[in-house]
C-alpha atoms as a PDB file:
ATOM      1  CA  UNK A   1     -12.652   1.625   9.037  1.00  0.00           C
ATOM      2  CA  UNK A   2     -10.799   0.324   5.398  1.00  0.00           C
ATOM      3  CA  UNK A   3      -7.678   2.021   5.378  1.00  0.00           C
ATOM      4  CA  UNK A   4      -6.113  -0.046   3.194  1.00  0.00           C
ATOM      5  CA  UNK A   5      -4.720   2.020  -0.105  1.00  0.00           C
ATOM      6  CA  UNK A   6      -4.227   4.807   1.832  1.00  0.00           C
ATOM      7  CA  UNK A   7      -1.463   6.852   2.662  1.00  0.00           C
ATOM      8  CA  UNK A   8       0.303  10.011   4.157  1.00  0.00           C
ATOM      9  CA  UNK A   9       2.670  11.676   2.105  1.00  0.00           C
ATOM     10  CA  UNK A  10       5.780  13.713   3.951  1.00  0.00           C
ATOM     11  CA  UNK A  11       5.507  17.565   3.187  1.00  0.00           C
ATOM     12  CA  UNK A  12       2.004  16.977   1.551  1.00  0.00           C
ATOM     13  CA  UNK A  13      -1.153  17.701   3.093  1.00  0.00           C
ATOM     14  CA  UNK A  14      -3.779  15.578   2.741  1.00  0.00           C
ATOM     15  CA  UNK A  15      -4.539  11.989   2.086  1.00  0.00           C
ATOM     16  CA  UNK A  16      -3.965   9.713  -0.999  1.00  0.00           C
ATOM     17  CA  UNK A  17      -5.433   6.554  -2.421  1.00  0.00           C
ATOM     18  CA  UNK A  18      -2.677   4.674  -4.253  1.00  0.00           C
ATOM     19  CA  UNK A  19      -4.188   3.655  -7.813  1.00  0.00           C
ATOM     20  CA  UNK A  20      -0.645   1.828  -9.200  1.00  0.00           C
ATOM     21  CA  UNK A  21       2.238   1.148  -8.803  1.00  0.00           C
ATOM     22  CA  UNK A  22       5.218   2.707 -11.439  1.00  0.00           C
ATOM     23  CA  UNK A  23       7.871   0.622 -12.835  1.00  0.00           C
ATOM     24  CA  UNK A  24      10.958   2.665 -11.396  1.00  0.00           C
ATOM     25  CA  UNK A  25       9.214   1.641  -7.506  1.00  0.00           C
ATOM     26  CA  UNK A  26       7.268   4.787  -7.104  1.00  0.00           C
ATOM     27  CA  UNK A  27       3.396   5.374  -7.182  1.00  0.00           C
ATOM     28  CA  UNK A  28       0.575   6.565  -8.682  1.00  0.00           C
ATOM     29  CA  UNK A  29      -1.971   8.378  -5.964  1.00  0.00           C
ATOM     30  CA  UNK A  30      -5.371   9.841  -6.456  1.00  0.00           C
ATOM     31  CA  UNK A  31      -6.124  12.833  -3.547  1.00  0.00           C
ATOM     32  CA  UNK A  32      -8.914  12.127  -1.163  1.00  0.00           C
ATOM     33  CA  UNK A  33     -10.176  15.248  -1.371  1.00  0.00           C
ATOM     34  CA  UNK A  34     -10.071  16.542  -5.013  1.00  0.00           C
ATOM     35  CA  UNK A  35      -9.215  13.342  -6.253  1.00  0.00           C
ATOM     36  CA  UNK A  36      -6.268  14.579  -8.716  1.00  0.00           C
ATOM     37  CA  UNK A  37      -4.211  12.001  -9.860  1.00  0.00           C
ATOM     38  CA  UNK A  38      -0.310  12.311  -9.759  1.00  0.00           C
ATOM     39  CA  UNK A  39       3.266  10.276  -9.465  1.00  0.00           C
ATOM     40  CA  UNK A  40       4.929  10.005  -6.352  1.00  0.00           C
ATOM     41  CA  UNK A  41       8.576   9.005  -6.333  1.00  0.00           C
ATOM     42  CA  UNK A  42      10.278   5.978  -4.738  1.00  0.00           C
ATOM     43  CA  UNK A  43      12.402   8.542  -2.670  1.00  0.00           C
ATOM     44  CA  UNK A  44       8.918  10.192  -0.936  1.00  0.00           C
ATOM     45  CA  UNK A  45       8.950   9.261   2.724  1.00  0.00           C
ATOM     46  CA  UNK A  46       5.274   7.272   2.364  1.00  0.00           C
ATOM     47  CA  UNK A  47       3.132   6.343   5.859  1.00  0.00           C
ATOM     48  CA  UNK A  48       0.093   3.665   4.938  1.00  0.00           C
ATOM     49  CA  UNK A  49      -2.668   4.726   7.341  1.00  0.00           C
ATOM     50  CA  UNK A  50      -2.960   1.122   7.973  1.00  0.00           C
ATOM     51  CA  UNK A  51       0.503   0.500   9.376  1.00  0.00           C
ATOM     52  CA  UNK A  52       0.130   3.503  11.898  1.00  0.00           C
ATOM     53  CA  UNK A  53      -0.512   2.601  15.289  1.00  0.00           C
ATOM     54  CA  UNK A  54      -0.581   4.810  19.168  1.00  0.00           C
ATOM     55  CA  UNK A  55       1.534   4.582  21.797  1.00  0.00           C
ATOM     56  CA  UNK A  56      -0.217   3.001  24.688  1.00  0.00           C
ATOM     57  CA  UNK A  57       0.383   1.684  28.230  1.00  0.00           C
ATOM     58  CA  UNK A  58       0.365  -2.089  27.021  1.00  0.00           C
ATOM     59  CA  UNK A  59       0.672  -2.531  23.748  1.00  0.00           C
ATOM     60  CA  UNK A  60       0.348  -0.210  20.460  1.00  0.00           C
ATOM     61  CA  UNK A  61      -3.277   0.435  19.170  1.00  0.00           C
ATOM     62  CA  UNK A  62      -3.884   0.370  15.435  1.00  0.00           C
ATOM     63  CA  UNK A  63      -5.333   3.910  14.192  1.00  0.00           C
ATOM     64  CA  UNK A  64      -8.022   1.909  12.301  1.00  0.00           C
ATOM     65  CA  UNK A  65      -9.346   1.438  16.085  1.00  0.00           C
ATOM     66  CA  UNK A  66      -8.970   4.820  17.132  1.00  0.00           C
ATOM     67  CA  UNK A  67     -10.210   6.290  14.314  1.00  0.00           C
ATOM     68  CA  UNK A  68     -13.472   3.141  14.514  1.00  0.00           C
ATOM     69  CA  UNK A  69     -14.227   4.507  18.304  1.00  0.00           C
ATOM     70  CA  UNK A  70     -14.050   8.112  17.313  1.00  0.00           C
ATOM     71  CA  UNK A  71     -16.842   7.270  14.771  1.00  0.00           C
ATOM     72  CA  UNK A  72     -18.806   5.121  17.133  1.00  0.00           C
ATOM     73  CA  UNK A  73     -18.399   7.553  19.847  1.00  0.00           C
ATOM     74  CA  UNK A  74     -19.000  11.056  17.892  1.00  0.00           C
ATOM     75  CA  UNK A  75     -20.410  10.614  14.663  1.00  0.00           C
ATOM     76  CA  UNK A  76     -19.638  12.800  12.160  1.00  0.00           C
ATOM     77  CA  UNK A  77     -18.956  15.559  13.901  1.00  0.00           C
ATOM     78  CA  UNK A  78     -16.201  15.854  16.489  1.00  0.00           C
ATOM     79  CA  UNK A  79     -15.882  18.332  19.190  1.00  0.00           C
ATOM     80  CA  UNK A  80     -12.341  19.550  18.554  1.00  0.00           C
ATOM     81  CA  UNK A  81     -10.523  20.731  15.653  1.00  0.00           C
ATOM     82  CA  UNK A  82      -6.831  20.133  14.740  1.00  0.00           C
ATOM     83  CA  UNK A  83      -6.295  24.088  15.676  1.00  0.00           C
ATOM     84  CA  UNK A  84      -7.629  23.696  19.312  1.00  0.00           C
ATOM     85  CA  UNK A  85      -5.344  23.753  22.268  1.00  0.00           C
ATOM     86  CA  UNK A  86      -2.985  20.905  22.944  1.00  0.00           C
ATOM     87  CA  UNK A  87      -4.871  20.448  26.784  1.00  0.00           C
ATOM     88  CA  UNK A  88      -8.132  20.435  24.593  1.00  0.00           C
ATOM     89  CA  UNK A  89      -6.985  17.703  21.979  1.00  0.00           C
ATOM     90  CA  UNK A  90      -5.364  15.603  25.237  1.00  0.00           C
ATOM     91  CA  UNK A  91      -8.550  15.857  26.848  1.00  0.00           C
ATOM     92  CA  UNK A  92     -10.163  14.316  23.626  1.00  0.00           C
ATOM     93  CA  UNK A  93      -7.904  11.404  23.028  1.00  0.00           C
ATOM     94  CA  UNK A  94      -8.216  10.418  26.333  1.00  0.00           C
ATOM     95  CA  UNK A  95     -11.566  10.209  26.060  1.00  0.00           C
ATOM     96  CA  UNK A  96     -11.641   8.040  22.950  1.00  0.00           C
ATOM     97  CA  UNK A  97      -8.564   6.297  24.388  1.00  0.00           C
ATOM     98  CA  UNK A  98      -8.055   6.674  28.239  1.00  0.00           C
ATOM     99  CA  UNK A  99      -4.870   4.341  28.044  1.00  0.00           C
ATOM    100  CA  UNK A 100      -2.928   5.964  25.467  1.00  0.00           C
ATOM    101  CA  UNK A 101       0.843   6.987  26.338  1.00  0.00           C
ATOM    102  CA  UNK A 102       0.573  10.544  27.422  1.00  0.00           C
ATOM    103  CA  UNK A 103       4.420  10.847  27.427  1.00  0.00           C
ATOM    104  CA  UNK A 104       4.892   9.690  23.671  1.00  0.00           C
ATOM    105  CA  UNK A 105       1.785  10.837  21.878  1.00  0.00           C
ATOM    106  CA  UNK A 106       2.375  14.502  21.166  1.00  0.00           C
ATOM    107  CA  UNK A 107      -0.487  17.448  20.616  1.00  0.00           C
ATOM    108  CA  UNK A 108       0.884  17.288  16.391  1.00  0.00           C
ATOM    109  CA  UNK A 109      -0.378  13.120  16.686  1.00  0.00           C
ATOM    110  CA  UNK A 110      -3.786  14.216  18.062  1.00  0.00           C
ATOM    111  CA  UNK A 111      -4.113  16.819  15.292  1.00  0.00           C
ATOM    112  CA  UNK A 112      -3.416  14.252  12.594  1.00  0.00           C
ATOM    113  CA  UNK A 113      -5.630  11.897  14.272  1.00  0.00           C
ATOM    114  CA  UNK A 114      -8.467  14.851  14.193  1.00  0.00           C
ATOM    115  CA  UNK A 115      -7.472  15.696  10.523  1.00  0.00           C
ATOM    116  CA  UNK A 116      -7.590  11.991   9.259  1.00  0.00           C
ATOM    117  CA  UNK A 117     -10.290  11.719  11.007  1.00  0.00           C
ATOM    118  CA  UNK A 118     -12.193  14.486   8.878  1.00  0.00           C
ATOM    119  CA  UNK A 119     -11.207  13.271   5.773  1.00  0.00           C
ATOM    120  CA  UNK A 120     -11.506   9.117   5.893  1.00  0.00           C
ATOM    121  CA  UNK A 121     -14.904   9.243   8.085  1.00  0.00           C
ATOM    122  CA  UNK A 122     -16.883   8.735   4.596  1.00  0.00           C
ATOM    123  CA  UNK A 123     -14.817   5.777   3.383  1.00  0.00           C
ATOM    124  CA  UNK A 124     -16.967   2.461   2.784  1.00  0.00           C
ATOM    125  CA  UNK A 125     -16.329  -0.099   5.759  1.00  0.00           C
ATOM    126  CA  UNK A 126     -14.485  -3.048   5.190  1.00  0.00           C
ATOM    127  CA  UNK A 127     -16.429  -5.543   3.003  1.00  0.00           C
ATOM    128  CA  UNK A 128     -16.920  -9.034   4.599  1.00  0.00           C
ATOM    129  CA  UNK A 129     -18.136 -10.389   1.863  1.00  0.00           C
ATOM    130  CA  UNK A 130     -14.732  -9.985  -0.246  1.00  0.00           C
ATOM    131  CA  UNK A 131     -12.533 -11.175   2.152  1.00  0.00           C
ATOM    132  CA  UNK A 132     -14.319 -14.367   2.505  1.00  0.00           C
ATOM    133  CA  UNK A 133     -14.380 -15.171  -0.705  1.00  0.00           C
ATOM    134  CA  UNK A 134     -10.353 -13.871  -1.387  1.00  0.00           C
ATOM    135  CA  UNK A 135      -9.123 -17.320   0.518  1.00  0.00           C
ATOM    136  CA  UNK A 136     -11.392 -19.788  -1.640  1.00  0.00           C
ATOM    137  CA  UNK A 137     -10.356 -18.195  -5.045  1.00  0.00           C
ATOM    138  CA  UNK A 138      -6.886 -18.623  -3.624  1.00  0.00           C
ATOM    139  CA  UNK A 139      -7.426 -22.329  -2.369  1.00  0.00           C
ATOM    140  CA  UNK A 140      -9.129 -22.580  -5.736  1.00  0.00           C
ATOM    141  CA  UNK A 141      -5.955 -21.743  -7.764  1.00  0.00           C
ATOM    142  CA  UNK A 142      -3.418 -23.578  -5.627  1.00  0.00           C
ATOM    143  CA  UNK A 143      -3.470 -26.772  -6.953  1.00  0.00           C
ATOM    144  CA  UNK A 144      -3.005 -25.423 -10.587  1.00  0.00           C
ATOM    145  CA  UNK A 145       0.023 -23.057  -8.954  1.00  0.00           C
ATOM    146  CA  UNK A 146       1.667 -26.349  -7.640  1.00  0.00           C
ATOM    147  CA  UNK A 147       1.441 -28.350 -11.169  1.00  0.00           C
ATOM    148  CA  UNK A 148       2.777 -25.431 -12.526  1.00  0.00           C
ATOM    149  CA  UNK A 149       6.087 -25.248 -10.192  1.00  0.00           C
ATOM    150  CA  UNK A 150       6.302 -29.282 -10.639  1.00  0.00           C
ATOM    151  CA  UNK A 151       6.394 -29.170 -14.494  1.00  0.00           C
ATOM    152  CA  UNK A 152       8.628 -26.007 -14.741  1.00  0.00           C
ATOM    153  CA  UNK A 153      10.788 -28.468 -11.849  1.00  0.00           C
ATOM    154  CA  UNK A 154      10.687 -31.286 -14.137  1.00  0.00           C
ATOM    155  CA  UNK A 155      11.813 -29.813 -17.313  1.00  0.00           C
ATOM    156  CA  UNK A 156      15.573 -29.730 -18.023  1.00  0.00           C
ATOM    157  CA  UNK A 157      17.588 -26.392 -17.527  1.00  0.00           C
ATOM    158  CA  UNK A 158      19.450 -24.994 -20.807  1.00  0.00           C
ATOM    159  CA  UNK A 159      22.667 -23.692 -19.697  1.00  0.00           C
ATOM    160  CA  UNK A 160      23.909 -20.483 -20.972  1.00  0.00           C
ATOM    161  CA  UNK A 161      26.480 -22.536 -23.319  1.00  0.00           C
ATOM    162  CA  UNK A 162      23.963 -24.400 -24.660  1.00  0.00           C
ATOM    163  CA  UNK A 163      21.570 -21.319 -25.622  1.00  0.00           C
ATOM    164  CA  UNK A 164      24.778 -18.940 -26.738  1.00  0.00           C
ATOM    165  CA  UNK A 165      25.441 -22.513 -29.252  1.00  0.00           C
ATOM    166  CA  UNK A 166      21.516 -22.533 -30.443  1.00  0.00           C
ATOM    167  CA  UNK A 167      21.016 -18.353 -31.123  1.00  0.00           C
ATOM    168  CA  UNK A 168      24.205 -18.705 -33.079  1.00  0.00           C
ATOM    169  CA  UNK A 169      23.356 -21.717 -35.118  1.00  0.00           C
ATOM    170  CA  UNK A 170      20.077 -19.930 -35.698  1.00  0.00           C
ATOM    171  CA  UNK A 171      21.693 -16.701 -36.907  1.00  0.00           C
ATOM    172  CA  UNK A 172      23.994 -18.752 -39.549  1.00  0.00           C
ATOM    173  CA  UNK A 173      20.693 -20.559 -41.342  1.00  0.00           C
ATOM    174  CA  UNK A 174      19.149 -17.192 -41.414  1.00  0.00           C
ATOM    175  CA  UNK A 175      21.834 -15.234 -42.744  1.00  0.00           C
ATOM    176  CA  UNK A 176      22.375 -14.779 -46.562  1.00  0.00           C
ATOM    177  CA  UNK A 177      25.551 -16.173 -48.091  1.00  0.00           C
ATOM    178  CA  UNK A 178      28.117 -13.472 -48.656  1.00  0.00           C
ATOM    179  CA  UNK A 179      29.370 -13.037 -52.241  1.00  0.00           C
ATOM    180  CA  UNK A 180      32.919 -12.641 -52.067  1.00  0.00           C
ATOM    181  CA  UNK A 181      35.332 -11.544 -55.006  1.00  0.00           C
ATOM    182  CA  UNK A 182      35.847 -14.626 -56.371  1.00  0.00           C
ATOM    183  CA  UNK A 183      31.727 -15.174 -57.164  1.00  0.00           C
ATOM    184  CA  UNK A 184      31.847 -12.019 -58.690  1.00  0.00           C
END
């Protein structure tokens, strides 16, 4: 599933695409759901579905994963809800995920899991054919990156001395001669 974009907002319910970035580090998001579009502050605690993972016996498991076997498994519809019992949502994740950490995963994970689940299920897959083609545009514009860095190399750094000595000069043939009392 393409998570990418997407993220959980602290004390908001609901998911968010993010559609920019502002200048004073905060965000512009559009809502999943009823795709409003609003700023987000810097200060917001932000969670990228993307970057969330499961506790597990081994190792962590990427909720892309989870969230990809829930699909394959159930469809579109899923036999729990996020209000069910916590033995009911257990029993569910441990179907989709038999070695998940029972001790560290709480009954609130499972619900979000459910939730998100609900809402990013109609997302477009990942697109193969974009990715392939991101590394060749990017080979394809590394050479002309590099001549860029060795000319800007190359060329000789004004010191601050020498550019305080040029704006002034400047000003001077620009300005208009003064008339003082004598002129007059």
């Amino acid at each position: 599933m393409n998570l990418k974009g997407i993220i959980s907002i602290a004390g908001m319910s609901g998911l968010y695409k993010v559609i920019a970035q502002t200048k004073n580090g905060g965000f512009v998001v559009e809502g999943i759901t009823d795709q409003k579009r609003f700023p987000v502050s810097s200060t917001s605690r932000i969670s990228a579905l993307e970057d969330i993972s499961i506790y597990a016996e081994n190792e962590d498991i990427l909720l892309s994963v989870i969230l990809d076997k829930i699909k394959q498994m159930h469809g579109d519809t899923l036999p729990v809800q996020p209000k069910d019992e916590p033995s009911k949502l257990r029993a569910f994740l441990k179907t989709i995920l038999p070695e998940y950490d029972e001790e560290r995963v709480f009954p609130s994970d499972i619900k979000k899991i459910v939730s998100w689940y609900s809402l990013v299920k109609d997302l477009p897959e990942e697109e193969k054919v974009e990715e392939a083609s991101a590394p060749e545009a990017i080979a394809e514009n590394a050479p002309a990156q590099e001549e860029k860095k060795e000319k800007a190399a190359k060329a000789p750094k004004k010191t601050a001395k020498e550019s305080a000595v040029k704006s002034e000069s400047a000003e001077e043939a620009t300005a208009k001669p003064k008339k003082t009392k004598k002129q007059a």
